[in-house]
N, C-alpha and C. Protein backbone atom coordinates (compact mmCIF):
# COMPACT_ATOMS: atom_id res chain seq x y z
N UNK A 1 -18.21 4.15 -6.44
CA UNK A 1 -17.20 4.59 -7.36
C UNK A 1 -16.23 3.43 -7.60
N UNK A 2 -15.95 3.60 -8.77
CA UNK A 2 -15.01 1.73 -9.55
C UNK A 2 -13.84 2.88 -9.43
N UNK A 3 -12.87 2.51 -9.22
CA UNK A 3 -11.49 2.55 -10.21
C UNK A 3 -10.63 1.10 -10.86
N UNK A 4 -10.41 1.74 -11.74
CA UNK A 4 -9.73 0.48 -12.78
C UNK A 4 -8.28 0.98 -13.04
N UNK A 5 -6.97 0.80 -12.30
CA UNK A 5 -6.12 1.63 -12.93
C UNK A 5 -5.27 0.64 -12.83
N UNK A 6 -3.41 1.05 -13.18
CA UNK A 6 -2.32 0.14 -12.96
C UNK A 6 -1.75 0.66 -11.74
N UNK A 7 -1.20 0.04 -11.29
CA UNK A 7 -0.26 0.01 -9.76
C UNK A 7 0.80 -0.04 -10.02
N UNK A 8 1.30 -1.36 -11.12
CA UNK A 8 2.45 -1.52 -11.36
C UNK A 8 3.75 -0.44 -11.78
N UNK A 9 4.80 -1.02 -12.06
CA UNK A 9 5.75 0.61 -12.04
C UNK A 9 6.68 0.99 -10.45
N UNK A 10 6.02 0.98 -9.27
CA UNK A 10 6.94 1.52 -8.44
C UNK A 10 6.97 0.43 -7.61
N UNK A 11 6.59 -0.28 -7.36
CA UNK A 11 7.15 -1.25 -6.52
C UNK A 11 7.81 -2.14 -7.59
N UNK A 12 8.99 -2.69 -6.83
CA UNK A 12 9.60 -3.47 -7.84
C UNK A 12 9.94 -4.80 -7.70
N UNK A 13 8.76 -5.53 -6.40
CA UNK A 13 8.39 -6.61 -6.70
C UNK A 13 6.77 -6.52 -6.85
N UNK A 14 6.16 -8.10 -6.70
CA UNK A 14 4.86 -8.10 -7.05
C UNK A 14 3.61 -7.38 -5.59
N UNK A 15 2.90 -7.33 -6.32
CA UNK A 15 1.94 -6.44 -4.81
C UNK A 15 0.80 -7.91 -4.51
N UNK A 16 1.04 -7.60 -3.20
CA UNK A 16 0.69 -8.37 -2.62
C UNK A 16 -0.82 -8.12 -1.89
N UNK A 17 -1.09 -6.94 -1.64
CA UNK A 17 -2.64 -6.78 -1.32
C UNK A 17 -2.76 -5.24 -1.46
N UNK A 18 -3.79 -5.08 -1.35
CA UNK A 18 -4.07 -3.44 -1.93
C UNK A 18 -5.81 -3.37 -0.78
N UNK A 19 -5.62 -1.97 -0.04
CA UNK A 19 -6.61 -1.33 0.83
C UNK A 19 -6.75 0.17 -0.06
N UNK A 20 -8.39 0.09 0.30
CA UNK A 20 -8.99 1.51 -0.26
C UNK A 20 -9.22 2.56 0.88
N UNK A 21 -9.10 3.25 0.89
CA UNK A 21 -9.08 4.49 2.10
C UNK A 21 -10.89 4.75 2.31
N UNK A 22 -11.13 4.20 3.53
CA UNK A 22 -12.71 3.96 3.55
C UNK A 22 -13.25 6.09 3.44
N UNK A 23 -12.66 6.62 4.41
CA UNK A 23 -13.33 7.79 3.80
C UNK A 23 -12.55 8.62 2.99
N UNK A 24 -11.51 8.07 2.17
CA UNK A 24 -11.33 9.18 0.73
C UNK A 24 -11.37 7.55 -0.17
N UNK A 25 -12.01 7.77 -1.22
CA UNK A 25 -11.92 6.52 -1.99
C UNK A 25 -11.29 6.77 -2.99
N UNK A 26 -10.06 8.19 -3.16
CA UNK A 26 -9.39 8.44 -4.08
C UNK A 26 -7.83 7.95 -3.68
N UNK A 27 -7.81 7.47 -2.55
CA UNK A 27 -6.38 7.01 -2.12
C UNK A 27 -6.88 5.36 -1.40
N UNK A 28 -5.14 4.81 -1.92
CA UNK A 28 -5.29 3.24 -2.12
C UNK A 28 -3.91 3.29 -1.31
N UNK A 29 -3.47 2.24 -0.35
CA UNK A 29 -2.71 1.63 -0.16
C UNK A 29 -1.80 0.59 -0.28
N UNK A 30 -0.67 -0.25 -0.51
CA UNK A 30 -0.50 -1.27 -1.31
C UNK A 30 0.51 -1.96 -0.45
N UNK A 31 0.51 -3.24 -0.78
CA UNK A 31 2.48 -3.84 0.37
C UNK A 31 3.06 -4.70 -0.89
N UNK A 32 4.18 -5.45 -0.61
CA UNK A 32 4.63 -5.87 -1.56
C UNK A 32 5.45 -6.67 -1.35
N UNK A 33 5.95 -7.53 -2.60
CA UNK A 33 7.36 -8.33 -2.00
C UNK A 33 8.49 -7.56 -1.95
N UNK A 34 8.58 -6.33 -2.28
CA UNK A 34 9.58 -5.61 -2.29
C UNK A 34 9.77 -4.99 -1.00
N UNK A 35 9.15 -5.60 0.39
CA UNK A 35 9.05 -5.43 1.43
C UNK A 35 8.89 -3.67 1.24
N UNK A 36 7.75 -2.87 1.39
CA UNK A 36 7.19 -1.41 1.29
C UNK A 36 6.46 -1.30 0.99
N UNK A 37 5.68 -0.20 1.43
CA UNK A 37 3.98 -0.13 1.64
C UNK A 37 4.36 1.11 0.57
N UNK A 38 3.23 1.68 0.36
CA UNK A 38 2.96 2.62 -1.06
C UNK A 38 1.27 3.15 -1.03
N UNK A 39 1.95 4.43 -0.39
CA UNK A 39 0.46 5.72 -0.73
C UNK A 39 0.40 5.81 -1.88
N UNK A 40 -0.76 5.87 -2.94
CA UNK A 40 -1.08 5.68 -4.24
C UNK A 40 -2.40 6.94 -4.07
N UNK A 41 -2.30 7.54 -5.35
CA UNK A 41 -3.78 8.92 -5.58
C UNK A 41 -3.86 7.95 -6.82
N UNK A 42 -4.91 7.87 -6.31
CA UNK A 42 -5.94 7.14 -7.22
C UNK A 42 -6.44 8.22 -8.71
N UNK A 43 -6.96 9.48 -8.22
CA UNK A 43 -7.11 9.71 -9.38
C UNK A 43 -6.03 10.20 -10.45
N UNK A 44 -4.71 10.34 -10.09
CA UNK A 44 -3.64 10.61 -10.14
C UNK A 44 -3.17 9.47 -11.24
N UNK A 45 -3.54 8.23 -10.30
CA UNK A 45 -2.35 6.69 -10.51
C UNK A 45 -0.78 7.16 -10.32
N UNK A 46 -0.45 7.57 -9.38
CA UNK A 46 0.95 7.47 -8.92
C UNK A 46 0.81 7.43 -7.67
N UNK A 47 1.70 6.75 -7.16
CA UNK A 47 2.31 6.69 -5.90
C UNK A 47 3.13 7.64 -4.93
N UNK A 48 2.21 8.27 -4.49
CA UNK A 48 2.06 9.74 -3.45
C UNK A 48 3.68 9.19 -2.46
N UNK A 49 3.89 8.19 -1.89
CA UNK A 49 5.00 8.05 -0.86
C UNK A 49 4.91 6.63 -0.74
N UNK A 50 6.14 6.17 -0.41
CA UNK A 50 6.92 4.82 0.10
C UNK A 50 7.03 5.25 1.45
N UNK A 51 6.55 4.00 1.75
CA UNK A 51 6.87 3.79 3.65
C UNK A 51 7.83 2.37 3.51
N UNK A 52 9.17 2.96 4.35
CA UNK A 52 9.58 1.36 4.93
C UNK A 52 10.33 1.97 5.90
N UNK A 53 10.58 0.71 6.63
CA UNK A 53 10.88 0.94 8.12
C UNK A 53 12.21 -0.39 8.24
N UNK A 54 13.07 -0.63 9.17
CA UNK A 54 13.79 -1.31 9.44
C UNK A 54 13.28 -2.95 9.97
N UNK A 55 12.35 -2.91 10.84
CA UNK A 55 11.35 -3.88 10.77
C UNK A 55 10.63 -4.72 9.56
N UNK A 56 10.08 -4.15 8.58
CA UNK A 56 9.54 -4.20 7.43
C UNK A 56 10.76 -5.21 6.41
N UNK A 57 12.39 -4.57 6.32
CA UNK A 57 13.20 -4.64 5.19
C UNK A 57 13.65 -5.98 5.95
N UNK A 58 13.77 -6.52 7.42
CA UNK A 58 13.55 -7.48 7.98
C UNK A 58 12.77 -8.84 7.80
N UNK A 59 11.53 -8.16 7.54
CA UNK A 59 10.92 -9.36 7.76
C UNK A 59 10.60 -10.39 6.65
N UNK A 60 10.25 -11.13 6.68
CA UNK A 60 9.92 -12.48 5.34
C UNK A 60 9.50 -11.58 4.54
N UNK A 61 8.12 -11.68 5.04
CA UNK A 61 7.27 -10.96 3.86
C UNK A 61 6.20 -10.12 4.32
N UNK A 62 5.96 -8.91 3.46
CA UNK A 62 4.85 -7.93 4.25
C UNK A 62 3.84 -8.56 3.35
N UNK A 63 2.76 -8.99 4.24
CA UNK A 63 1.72 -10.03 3.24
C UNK A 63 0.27 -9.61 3.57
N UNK A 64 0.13 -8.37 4.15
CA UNK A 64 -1.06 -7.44 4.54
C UNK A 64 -0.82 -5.92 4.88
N UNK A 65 -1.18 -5.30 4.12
CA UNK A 65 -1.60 -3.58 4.43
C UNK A 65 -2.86 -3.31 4.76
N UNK A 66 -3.07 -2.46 5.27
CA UNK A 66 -4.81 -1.79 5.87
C UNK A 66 -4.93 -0.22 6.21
N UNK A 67 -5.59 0.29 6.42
CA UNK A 67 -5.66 1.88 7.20
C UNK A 67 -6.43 1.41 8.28
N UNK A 68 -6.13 2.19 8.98
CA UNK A 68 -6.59 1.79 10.51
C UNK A 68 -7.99 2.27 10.69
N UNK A 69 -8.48 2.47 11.84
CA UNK A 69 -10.10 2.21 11.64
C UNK A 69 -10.26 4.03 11.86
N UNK A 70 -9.15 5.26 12.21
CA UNK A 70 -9.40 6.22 11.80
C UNK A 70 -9.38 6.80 10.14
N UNK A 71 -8.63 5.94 9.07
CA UNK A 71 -8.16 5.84 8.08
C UNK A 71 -7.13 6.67 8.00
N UNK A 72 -6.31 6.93 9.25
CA UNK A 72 -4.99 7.67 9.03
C UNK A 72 -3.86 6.70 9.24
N UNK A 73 -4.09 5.46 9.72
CA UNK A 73 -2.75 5.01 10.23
C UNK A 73 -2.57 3.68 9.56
N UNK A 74 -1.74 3.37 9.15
CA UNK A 74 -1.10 2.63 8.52
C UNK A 74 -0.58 1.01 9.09
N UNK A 75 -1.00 0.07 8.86
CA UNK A 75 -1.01 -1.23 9.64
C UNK A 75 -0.21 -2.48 8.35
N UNK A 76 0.92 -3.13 8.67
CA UNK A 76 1.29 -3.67 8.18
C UNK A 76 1.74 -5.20 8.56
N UNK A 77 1.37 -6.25 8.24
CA UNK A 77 1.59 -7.72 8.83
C UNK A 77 3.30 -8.33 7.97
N UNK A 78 3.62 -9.34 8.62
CA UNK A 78 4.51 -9.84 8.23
C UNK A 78 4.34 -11.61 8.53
N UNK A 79 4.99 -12.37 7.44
CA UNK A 79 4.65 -13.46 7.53
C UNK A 79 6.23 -13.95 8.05
């Protein structure tokens, strides 16, 4: 299954990497320079919830998102 959609719109800097939800391939994950991660419904194209954390609004830059290897949990890097 392709999706082709826009992201842009709720984060309000640029996105920086984008993860597909290995067992729902209708939800996407995203990080950004706007330091915040972003649940996205794919077939939707909106952005289901913002995650940020005090850590996150901290750091340089969130420069990797992922789902974890149950695809429930949420993993975020900082440079």
């Amino acid at each position: 299954m392709e999706y082709v959609c826009n992201l842009t719109g709720a984060h309000k800097k640029a996105i920086l990497a984008i993860d597909i939800n290995k067992k729902d391939s209708h939800k996407a994950l995203t990080c950004s320079d706007d330091k915040t991660l972003r649940l996205w419904d794919l077939k939707s194209k909106i952005s289901v919830r913002m995650l940020s954390c005090p850590e996150l609004t901290k750091a340089k830059q969130v420069a990797n998102c992922l789902f974890g290897p149950d695809n429930s949990i949420f993993v975020a890097a900082d440079k």
